[in-house]
C-alpha atoms as a PDB file:
ATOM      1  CA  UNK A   1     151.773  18.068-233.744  1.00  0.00           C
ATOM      2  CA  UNK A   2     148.804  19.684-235.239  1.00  0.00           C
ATOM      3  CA  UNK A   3     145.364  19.770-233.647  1.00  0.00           C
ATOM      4  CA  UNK A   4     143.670  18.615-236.548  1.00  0.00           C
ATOM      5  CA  UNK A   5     144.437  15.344-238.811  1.00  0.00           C
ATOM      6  CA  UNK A   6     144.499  15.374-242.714  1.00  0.00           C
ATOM      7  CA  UNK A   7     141.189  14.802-244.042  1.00  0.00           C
ATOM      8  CA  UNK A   8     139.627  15.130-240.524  1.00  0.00           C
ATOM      9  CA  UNK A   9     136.098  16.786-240.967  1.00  0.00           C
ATOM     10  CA  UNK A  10     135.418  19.730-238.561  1.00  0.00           C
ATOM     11  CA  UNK A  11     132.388  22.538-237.982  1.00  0.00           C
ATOM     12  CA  UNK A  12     133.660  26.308-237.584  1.00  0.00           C
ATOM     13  CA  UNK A  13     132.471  30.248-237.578  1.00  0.00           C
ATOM     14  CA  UNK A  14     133.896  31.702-240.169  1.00  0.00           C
ATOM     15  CA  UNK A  15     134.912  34.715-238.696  1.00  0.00           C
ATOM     16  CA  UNK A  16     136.886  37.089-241.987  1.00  0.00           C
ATOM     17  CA  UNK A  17     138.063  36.892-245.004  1.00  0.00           C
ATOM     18  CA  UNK A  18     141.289  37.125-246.674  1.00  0.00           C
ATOM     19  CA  UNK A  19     142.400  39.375-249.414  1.00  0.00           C
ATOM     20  CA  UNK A  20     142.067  36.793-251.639  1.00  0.00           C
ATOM     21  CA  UNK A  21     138.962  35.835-250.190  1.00  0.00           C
ATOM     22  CA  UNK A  22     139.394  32.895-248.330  1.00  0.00           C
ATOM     23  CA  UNK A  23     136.834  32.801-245.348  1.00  0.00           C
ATOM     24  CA  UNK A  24     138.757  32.750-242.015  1.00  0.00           C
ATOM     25  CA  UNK A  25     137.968  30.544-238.803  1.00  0.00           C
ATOM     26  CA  UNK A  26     139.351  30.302-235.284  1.00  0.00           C
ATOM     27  CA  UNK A  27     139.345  27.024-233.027  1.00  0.00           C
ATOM     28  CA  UNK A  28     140.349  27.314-229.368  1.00  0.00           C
ATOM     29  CA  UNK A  29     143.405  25.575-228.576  1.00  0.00           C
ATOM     30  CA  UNK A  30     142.371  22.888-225.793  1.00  0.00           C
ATOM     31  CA  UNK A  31     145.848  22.642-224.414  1.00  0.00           C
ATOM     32  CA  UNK A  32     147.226  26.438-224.984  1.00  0.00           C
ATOM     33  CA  UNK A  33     144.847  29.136-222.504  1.00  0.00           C
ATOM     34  CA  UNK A  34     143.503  32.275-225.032  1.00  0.00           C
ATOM     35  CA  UNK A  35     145.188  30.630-228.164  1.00  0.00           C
ATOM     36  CA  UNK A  36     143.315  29.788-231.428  1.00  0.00           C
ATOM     37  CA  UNK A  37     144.318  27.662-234.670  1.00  0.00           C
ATOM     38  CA  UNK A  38     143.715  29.568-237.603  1.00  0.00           C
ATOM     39  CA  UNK A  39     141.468  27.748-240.622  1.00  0.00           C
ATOM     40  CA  UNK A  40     141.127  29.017-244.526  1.00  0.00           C
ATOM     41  CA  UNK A  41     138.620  27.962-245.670  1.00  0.00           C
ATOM     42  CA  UNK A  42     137.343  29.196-249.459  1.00  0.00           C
ATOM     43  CA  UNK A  43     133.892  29.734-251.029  1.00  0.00           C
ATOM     44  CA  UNK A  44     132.734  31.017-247.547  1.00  0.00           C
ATOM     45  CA  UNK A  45     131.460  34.256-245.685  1.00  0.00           C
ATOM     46  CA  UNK A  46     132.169  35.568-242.214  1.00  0.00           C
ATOM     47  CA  UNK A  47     129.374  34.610-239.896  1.00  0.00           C
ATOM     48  CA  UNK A  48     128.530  31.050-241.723  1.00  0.00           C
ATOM     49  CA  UNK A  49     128.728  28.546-239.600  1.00  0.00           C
ATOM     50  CA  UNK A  50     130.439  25.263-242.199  1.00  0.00           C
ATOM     51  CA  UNK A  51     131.721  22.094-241.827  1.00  0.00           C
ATOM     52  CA  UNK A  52     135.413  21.570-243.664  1.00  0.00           C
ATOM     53  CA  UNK A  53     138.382  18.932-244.232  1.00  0.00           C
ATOM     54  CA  UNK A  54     141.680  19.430-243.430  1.00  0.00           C
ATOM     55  CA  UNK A  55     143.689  19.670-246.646  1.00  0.00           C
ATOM     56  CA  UNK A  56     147.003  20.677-245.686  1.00  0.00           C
ATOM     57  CA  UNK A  57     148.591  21.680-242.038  1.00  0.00           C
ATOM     58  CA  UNK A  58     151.079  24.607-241.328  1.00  0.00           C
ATOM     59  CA  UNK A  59     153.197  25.679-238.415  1.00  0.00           C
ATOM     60  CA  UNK A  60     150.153  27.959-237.396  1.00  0.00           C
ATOM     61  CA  UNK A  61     147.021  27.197-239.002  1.00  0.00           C
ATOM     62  CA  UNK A  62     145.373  24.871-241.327  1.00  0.00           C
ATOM     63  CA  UNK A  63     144.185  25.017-244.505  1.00  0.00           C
ATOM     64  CA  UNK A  64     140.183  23.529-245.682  1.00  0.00           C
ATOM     65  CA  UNK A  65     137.650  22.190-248.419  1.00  0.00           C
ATOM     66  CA  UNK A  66     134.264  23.336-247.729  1.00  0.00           C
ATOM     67  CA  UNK A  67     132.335  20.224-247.251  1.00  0.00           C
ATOM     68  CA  UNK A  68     128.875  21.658-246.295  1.00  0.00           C
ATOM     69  CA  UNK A  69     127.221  25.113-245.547  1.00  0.00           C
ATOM     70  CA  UNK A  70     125.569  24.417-241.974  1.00  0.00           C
ATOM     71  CA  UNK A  71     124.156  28.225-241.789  1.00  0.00           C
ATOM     72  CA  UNK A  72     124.436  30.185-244.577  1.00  0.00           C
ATOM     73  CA  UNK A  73     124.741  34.057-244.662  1.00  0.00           C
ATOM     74  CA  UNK A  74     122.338  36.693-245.869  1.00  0.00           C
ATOM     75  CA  UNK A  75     125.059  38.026-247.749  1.00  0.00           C
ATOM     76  CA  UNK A  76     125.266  34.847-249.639  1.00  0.00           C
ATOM     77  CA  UNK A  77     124.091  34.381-253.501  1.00  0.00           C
ATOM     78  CA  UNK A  78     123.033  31.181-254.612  1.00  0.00           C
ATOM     79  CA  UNK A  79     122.987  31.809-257.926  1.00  0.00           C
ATOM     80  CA  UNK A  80     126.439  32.608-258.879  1.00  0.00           C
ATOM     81  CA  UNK A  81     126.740  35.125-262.356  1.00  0.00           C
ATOM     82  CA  UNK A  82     129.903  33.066-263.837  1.00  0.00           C
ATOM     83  CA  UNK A  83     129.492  29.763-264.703  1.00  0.00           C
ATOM     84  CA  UNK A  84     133.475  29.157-264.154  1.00  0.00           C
ATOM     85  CA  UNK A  85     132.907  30.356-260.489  1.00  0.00           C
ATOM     86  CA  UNK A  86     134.657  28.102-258.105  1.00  0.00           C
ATOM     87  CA  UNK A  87     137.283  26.020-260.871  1.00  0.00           C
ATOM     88  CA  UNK A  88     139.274  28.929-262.774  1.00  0.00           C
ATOM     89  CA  UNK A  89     140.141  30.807-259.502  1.00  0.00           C
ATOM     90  CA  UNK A  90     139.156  34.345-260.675  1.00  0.00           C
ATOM     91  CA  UNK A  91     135.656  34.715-259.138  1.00  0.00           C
ATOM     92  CA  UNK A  92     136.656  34.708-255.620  1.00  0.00           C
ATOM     93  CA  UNK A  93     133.727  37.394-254.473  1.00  0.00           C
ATOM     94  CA  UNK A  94     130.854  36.001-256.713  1.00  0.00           C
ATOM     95  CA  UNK A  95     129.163  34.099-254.167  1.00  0.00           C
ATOM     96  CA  UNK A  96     128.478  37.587-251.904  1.00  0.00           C
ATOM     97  CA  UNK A  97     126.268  40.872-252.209  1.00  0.00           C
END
């Protein structure tokens, strides 16, 4: 069982990124004491606070679309240098200072 459904919308902290630059959130575990699922969730920046979908589940975390930016950072650009940002894969840092 995972805690979260396919396609089930949640709200997270983004908390790091990945080396490929995948924003990283952490959900307590309701059942398990001091235990967190793990959530990847691109095209974010640690300290937003975003609502995602569930896209695919693992044995230990989850994987997310970013549905909506509920508090953005300060680090955050809005308007992104490559026009290709976000569908060719090769911009992951464009949308930071």
């Amino acid at each position: 069982d995972y805690p979260f459904q396919h396609q089930e919308e949640i709200e997270l902290k983004i908390d790091s990124l990945t080396s490929l630059g995948m924003g990283v959130g952490r959900i307590p575990l309701a059942d398990e004491m001091n235990k967190t699922w793990v959530i990847f969730v691109p095209y974010t920046i640690p300290g937003e606070i975003v609502k995602a979908k569930i896209q695919h589940n693992s044995k230990s975390y989850s994987e997310a679309s970013l549905v909506e930016i509920v508090s953005s950072s300060e680090d955050r650009i809005d308007d992104v240098p490559c026009p290709y940002f976000g569908t060719c894969g090769g911009c992951q840092y464009q949308h930071m200072t």
